[in-house]
Protein backbone atom coordinates (compact mmCIF):
# COMPACT_ATOMS: atom_id res chain seq x y z
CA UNK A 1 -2.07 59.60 -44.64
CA UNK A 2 -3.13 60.62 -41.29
CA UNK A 3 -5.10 57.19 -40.98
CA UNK A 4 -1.72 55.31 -41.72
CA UNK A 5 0.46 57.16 -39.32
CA UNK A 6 -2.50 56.51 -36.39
CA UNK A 7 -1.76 52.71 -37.36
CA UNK A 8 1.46 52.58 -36.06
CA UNK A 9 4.68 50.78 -37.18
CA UNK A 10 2.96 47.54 -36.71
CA UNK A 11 -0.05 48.15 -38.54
CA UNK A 12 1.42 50.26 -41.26
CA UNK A 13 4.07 46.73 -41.79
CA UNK A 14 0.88 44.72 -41.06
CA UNK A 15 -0.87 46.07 -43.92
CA UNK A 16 1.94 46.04 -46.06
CA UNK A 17 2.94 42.43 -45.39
CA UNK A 18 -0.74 41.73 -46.05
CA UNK A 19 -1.34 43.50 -48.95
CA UNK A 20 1.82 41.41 -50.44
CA UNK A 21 1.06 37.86 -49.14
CA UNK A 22 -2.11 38.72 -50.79
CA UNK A 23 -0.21 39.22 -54.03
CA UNK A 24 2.19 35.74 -53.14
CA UNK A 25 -1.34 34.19 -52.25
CA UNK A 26 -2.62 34.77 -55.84
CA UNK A 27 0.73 34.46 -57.20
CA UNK A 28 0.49 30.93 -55.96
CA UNK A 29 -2.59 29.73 -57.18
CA UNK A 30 -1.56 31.00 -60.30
CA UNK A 31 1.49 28.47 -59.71
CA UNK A 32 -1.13 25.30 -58.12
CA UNK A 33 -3.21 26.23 -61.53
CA UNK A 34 -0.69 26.12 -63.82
CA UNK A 35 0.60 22.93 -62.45
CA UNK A 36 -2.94 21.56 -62.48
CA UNK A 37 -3.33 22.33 -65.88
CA UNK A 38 -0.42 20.75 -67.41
CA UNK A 39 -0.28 17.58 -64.83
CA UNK A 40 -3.60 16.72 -63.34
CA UNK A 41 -3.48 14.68 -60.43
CA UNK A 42 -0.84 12.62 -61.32
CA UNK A 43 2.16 10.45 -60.72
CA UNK A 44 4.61 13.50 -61.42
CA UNK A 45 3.02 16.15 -59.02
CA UNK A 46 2.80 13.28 -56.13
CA UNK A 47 6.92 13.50 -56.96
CA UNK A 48 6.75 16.90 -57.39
CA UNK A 49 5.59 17.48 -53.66
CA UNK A 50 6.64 14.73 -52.30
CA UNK A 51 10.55 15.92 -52.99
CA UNK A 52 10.06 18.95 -51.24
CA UNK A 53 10.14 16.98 -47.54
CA UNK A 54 14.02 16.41 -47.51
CA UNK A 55 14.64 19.89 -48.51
CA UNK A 56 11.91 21.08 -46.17
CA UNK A 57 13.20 19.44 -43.62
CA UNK A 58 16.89 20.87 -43.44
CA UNK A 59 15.42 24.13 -44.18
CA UNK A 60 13.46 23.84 -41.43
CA UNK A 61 15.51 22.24 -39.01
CA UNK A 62 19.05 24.57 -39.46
CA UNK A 63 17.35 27.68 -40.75
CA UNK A 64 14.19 28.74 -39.62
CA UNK A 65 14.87 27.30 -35.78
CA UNK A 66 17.88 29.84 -35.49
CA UNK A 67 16.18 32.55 -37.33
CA UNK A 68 12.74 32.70 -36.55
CA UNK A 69 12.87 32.32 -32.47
CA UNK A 70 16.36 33.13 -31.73
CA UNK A 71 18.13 35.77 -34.27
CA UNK A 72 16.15 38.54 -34.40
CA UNK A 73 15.44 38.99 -30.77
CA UNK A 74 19.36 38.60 -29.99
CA UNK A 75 20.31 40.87 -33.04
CA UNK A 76 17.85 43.35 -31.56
CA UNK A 77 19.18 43.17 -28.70
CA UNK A 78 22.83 43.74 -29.39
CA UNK A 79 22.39 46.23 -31.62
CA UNK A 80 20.45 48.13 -28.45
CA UNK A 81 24.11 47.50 -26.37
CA UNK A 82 26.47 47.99 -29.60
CA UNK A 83 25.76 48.46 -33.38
CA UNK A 84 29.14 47.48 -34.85
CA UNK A 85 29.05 44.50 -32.48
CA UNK A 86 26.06 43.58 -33.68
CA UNK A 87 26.87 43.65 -37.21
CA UNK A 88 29.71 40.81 -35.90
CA UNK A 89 27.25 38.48 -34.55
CA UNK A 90 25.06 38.97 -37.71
CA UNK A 91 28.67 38.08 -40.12
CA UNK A 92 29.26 35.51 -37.53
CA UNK A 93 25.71 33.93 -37.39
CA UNK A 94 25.28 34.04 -41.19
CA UNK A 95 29.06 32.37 -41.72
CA UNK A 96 28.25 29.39 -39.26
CA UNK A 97 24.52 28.73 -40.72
CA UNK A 98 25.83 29.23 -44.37
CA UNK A 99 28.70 25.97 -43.85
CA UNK A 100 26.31 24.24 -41.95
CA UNK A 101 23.54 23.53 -44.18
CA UNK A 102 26.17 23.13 -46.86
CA UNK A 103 27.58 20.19 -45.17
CA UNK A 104 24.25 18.75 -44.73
CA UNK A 105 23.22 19.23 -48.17
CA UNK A 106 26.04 17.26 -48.95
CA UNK A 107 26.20 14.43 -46.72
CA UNK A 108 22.60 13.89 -47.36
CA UNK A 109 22.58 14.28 -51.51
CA UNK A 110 24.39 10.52 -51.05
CA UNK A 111 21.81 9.13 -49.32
CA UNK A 112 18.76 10.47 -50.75
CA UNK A 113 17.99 7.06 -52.63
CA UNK A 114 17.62 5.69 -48.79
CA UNK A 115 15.50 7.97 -47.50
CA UNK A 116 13.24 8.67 -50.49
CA UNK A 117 12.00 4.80 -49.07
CA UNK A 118 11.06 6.30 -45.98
CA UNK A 119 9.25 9.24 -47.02
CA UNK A 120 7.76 7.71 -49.93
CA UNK A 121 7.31 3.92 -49.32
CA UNK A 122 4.25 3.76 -52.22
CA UNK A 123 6.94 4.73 -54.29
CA UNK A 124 8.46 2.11 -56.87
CA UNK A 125 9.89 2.17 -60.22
CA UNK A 126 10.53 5.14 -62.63
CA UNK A 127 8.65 7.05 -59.86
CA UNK A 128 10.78 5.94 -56.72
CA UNK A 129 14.17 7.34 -59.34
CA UNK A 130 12.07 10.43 -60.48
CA UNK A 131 11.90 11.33 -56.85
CA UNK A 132 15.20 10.80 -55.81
CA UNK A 133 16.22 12.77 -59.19
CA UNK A 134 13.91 15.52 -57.71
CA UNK A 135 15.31 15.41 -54.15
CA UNK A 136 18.26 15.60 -54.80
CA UNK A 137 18.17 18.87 -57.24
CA UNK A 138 15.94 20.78 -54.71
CA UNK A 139 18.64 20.27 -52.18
CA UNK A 140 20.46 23.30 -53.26
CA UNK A 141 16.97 25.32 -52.16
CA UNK A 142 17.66 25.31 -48.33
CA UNK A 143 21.43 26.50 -49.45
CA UNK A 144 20.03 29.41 -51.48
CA UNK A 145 17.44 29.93 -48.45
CA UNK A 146 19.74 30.20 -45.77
CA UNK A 147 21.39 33.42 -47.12
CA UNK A 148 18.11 34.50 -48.24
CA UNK A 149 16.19 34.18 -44.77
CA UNK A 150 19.14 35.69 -42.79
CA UNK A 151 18.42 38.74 -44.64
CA UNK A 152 15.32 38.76 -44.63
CA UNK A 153 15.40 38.87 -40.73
CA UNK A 154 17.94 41.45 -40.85
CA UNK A 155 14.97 43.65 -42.43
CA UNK A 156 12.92 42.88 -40.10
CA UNK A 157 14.26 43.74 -37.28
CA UNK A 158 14.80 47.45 -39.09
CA UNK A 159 10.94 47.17 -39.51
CA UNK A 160 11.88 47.17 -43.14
CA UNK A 161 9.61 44.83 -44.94
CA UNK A 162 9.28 45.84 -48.66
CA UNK A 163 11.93 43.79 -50.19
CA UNK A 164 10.86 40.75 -47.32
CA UNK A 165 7.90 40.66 -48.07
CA UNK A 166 8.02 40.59 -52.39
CA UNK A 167 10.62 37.50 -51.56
CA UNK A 168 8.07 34.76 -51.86
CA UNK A 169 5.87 36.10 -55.16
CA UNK A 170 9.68 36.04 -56.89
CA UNK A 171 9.67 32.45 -55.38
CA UNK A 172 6.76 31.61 -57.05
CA UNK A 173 7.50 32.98 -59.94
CA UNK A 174 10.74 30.89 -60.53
CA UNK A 175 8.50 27.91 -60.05
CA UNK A 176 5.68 29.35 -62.78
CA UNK A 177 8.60 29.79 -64.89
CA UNK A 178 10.06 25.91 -64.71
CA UNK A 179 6.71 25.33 -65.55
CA UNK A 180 6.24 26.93 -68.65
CA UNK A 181 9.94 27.09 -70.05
CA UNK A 182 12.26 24.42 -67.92
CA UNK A 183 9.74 21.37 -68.10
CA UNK A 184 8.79 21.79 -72.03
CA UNK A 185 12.85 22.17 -72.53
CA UNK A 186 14.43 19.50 -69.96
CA UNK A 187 11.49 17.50 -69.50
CA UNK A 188 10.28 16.91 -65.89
CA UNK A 189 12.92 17.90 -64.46
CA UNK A 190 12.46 21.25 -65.05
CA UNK A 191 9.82 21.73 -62.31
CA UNK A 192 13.03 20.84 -59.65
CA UNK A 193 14.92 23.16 -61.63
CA UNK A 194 12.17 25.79 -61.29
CA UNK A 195 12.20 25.53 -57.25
CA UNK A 196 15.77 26.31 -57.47
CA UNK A 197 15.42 28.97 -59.43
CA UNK A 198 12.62 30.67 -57.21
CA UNK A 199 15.25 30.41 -54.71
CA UNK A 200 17.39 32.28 -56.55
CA UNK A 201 15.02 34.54 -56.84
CA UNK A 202 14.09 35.00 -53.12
CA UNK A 203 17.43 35.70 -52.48
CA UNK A 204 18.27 37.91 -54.99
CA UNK A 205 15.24 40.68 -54.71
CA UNK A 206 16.43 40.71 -50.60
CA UNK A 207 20.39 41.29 -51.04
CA UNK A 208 20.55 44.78 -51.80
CA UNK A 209 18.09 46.41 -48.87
CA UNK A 210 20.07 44.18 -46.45
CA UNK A 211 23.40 45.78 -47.80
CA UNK A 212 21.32 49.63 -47.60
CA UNK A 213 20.14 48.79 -44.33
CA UNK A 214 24.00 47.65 -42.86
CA UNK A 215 25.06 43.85 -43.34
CA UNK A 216 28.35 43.63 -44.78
CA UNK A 217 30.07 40.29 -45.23
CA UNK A 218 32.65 39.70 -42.93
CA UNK A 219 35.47 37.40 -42.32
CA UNK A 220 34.35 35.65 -38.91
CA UNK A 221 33.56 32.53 -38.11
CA UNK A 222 33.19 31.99 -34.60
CA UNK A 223 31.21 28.85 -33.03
CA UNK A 224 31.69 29.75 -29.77
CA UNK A 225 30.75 33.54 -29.19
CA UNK A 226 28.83 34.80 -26.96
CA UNK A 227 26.03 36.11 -29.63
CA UNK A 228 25.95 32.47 -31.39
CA UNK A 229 25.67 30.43 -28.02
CA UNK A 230 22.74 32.20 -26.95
CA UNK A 231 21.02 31.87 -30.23
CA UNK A 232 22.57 27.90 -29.97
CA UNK A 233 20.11 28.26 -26.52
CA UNK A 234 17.75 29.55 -27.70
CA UNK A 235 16.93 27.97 -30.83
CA UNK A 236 17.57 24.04 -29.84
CA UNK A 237 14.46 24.08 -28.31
CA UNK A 238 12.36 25.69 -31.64
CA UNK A 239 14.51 23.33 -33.59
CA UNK A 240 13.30 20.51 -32.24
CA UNK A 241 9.65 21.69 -32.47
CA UNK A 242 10.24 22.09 -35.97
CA UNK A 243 12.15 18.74 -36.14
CA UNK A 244 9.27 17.23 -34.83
CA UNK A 245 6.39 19.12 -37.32
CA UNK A 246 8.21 18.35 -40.08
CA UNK A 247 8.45 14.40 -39.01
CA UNK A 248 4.68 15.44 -38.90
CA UNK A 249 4.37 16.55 -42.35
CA UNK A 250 6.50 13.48 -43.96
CA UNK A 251 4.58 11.01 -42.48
CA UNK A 252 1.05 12.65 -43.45
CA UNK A 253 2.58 12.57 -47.14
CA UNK A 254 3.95 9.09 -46.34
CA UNK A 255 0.53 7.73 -45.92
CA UNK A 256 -0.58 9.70 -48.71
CA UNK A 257 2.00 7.99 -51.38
CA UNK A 258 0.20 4.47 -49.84
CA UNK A 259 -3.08 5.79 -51.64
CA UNK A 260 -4.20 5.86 -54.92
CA UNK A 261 -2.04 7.87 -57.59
CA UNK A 262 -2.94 11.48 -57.28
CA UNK A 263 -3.39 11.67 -53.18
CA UNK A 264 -0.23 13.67 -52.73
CA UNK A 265 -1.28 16.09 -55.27
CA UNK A 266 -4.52 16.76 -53.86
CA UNK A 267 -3.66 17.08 -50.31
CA UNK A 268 -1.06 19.73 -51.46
CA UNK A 269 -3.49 21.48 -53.27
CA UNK A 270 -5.68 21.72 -50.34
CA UNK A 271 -3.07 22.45 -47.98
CA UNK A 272 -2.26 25.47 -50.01
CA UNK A 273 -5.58 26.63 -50.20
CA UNK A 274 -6.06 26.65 -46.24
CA UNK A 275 -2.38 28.57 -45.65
CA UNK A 276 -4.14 31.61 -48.28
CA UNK A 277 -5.94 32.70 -44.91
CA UNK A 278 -2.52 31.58 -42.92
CA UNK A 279 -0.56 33.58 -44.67
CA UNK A 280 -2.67 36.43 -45.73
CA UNK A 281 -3.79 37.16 -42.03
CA UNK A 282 -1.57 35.11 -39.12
CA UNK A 283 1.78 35.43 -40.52
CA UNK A 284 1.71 38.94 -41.90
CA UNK A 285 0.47 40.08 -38.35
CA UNK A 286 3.00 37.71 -36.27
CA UNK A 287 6.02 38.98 -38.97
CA UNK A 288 4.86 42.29 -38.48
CA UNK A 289 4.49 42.34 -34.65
CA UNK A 290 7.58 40.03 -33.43
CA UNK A 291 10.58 42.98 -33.45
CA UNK A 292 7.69 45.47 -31.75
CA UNK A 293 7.14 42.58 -29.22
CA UNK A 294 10.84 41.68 -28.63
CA UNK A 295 11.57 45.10 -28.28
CA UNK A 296 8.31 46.08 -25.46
CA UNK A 297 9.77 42.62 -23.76
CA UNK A 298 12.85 43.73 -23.27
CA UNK A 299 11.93 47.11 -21.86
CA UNK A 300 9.83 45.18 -19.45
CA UNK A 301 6.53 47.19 -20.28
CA UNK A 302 4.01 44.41 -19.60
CA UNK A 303 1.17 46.37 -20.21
CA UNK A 304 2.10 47.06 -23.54
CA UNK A 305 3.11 43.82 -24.27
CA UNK A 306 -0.18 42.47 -23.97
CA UNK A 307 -1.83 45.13 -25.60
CA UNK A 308 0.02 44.86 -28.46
CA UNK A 309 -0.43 40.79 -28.26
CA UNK A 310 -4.43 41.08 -27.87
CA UNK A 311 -4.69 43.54 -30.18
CA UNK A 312 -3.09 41.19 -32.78
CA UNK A 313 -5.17 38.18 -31.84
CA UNK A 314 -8.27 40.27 -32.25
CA UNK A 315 -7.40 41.42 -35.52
CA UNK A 316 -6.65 38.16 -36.77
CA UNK A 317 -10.30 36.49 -35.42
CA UNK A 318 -12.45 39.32 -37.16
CA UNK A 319 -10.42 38.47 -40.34
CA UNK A 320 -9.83 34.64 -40.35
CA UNK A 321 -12.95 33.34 -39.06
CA UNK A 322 -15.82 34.80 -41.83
CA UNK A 323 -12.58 34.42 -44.44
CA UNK A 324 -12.37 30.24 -43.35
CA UNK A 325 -16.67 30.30 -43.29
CA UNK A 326 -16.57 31.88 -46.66
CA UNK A 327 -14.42 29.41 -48.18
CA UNK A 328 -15.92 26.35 -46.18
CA UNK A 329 -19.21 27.20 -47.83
CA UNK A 330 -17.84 27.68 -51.47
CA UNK A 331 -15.07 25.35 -51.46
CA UNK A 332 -16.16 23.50 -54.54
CA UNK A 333 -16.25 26.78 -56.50
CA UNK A 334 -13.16 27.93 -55.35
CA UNK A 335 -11.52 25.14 -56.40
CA UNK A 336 -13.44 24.54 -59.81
CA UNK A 337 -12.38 28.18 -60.45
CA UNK A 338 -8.42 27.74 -59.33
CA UNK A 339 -7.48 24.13 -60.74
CA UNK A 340 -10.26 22.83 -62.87
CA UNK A 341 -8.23 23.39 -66.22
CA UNK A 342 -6.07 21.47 -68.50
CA UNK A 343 -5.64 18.02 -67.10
CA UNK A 344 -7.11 18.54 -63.74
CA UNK A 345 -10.38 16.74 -63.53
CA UNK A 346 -13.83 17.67 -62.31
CA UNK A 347 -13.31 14.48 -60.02
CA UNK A 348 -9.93 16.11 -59.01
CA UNK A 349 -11.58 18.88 -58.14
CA UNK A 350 -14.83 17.30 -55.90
CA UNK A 351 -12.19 15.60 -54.10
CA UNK A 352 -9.52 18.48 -53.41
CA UNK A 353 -12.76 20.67 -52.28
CA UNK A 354 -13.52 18.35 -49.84
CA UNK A 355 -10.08 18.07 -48.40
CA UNK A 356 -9.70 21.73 -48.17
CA UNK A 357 -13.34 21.72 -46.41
CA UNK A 358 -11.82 19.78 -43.64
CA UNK A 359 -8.95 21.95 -43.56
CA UNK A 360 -10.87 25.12 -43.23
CA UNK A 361 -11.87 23.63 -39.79
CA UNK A 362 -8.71 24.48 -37.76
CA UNK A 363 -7.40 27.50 -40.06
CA UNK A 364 -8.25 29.89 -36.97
CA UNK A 365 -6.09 27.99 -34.62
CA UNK A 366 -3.33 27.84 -37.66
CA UNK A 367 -3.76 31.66 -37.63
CA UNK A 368 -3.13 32.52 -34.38
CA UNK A 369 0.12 30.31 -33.65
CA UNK A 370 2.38 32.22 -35.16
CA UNK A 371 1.36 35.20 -33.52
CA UNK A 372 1.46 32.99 -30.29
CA UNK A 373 4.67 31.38 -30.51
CA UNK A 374 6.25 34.78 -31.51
CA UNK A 375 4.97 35.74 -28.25
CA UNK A 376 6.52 33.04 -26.04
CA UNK A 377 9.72 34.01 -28.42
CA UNK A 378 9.84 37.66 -28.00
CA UNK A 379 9.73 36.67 -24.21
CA UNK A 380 13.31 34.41 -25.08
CA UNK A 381 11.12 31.01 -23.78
CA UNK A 382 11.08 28.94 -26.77
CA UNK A 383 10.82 25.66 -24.81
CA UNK A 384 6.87 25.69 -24.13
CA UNK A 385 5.95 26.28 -27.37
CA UNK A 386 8.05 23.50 -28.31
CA UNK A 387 6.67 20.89 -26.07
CA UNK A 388 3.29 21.99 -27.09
CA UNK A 389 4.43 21.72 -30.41
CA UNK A 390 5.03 18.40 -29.89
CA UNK A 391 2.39 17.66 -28.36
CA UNK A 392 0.13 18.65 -31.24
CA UNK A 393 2.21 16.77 -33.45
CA UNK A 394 1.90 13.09 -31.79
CA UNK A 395 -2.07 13.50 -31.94
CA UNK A 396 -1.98 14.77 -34.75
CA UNK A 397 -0.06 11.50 -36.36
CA UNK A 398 -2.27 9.36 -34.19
CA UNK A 399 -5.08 10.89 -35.64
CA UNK A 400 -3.80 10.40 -39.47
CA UNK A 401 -3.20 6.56 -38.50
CA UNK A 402 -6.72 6.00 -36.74
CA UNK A 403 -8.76 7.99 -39.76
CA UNK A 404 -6.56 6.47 -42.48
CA UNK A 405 -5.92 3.15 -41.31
CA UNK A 406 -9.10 2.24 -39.40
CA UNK A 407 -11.27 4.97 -40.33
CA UNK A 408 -10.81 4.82 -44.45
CA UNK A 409 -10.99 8.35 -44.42
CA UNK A 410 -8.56 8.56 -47.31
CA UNK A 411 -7.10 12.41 -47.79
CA UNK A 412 -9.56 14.23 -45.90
CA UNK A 413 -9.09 12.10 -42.90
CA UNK A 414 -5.26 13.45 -43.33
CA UNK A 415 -6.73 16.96 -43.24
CA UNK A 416 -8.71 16.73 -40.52
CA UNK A 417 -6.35 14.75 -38.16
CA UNK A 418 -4.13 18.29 -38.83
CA UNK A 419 -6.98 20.62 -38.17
CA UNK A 420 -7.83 18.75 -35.09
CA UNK A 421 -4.09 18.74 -33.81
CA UNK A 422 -3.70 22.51 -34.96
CA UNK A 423 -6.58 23.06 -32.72
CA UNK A 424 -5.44 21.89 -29.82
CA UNK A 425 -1.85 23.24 -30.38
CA UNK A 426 -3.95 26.91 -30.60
CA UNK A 427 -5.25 26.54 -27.24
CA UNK A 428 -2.64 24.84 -25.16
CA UNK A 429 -0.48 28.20 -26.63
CA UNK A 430 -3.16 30.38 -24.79
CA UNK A 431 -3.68 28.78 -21.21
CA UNK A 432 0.17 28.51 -21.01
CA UNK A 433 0.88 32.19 -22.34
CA UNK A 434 -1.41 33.71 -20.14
CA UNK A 435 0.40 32.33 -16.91
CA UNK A 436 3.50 33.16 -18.61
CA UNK A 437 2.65 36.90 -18.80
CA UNK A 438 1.67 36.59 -15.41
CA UNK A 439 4.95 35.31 -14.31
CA UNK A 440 6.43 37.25 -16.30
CA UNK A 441 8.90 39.78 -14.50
CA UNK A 442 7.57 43.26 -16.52
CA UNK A 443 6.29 46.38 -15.17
């Protein structure tokens, strides 16, 4: 007990948020193994995963932009100047995000059919209508999820992470469960019906701390308050950061549909493996840490700022690095041991190791910025890590092209255009935070 209370609110959440990504992390390759099993490398999962881009990309773009760099930090604030007014904003800010990814949903749910052909152009057939089937189903995800994620930030901010942090393992769960009940009963699709579900789910295991910790649903809606047009500021530029790494991720699986049936699966597979690490170490910490940093930002105390910050970034280095070496050197293992069941081929398997080999490459720079761009966040500048963001994001496309295209890397020339990019994304995050701190006006 002692050793907990010497960690400190951060550490104590730190632990606790790793402890259950851990749990999401296995939780999830229960969910890739199951889907391995019963699928292979097939036509249906390259649907399966290639659906999830639309979806993705309003969540992203309306959701996690507001949230993630702008919410918290002007919640916590507020409530630091007024608690009942702060509770407004929060009504307010849920109201407006709520109606607007409804409308979205809706206007795009008519023209899905259109823009399955640019995310999917190898699509044709029974498998260009089984996507746009599973598109448009899966819409109602980023709905669900921007209830969900409000409240989850809302715990947050209280340091409150329990219920947060069990969100995604009920997430995967709901997918498990379309799986092995929807699919057999509605046929395939059941597996969009299971994303929905694990939605649901997220949402529902989060509602009740948020009430015990204060939100109540109020009446307001109120575009032009003072609380939503600074998070309007401050989020436009994360927004379009995000805009512009999701662009990155559709066109990655874009040139993956233009390969040989299968492609899409694998390179999902891999990607998950490499965010295990990602999500285990770099997220929990940067989750964990933002609301401490926000908070030692706006008292101005420099010098705890960046102890806090390097303190964080050496934590996540003595953990990341031997995990991403470990796997590098056993990736076929791993995988033969995860997916190699069912349907899922040893050739399946040589190939997805390999991808996830090249991954394992940049997944210290992956690590590290979240806990970075948090930083530049809890300091209310999310315009550099935007145009760095962006920056990242044209090489790494130009990278995809040159490997795929003129290369013939296949799939692992996808992966490593994204470990190269996420390398250089790492380190331009670094040389530019370092003269921000300096800048910075803190005592």
């Amino acid at each position: 007990m002692k050793f907990f209370n010497k960690l400190g609110i951060v550490g104590r959440a730190s632990i606790l948020l790793a402890v259950f990504q851990l749990l999401s992390r296995l939780v999830g390759l229960l969910r890739d193994r199951v889907l391995a099993s019963h699928f292979g490398a097939s036509d249906i999962l390259d649907v399966y995963y290639t659906a999830f881009n639309i979806p993705d990309f309003v969540f992203n773009l309306l959701v996690v932009g507001a949230v993630s760099s702008a919410f918290i930090p002007v919640f916590i604030e507020n409530r630091h100047k007024d608690e009942a007014g702060a509770w407004k904003m929060a009504a307010n800010f849920f109201n407006v995000l709520f109606v607007s990814v409804m409308v979205t949903v809706v206007l795009l749910f008519f023209f899905v059919p259109s823009l399955v052909d640019l995310i999917a152009p190898g699509f044709s057939g029974p498998k260009k209508d089984l996507a746009i089937l599973f598109t448009r189903v899966m819409l109602l995800s980023p709905l669900i999820f921007s209830v969900s994620v409000v409240f989850g930030s809302i715990l947050q901010s209280f340091n409150r992470f329990l219920a947060y942090a069990f969100a995604p393992i009920a997430y995967n769960l709901g997918i498990i469960f379309g799986v092995l009940v929807l699919e057999p009963k509605f046929g395939p699709l059941g597996l969009a019906e299971g994303v929905v579900l694990g939605a649901f789910l997220h949402l529902a295991v989060q509602v009740p701390a948020a009430w015990r910790a204060g939100f109540k649903w109020q009446a307001i809606f109120d575009f032009g308050s003072e609380g939503m047009r600074k998070i309007f500021r401050l989020m436009m530029p994360r927004t379009i950061g995000l805009a512009a790494a999701q662009i990155n991720t559709i066109v990655l699986y874009a040139l993956a549909t233009l390969m040989p049936v299968g492609a899409v699966a694998i390179y999902s597979f891999a990607n998950n493996l490499q965010f295990v690490p990602i999500a285990l170490v770099g997220i929990s910490i940067a989750t964990a840490s933002f609301p401490t940093l926000s908070r030692k930002a706006l008292l101005e105390d420099k010098r705890e700022f960046v102890g806090q910050l390097k303190q964080d970034l050496k934590k996540t280095f003595f953990l990341v690095v031997p995990f991403s070496v470990l796997v590098f050197l056993f990736r076929n293992e791993i995988v033969r041991l995860v997916l190699q069941v069912g349907q899922f081929s040893a050739v399946d398997t040589l190939q997805t190791a390999r991808v996830a080999g090249f991954f394992m490459i940049g997944v210290w720079a992956q690590s590290i910025v979240p806990i970075l761009s948090r930083a530049f966040y809890a300091l209310q500048d999310t315009k550099t890590p935007v145009a760095i963001s962006i920056v990242s994001v044209a090489l790494n496309i130009l990278l995809a092209f040159y490997f795929v295209r003129f290369g013939s890397w296949g799939v692992e020339g996808l992966a490593l255009a994204f470990s190269l990019a996420g390398i250089l994304n790492a380190l331009l995050l670094l040389v530019f935070l370092k003269r921000k701190i300096v800048r910075y006006p803190m005592g």
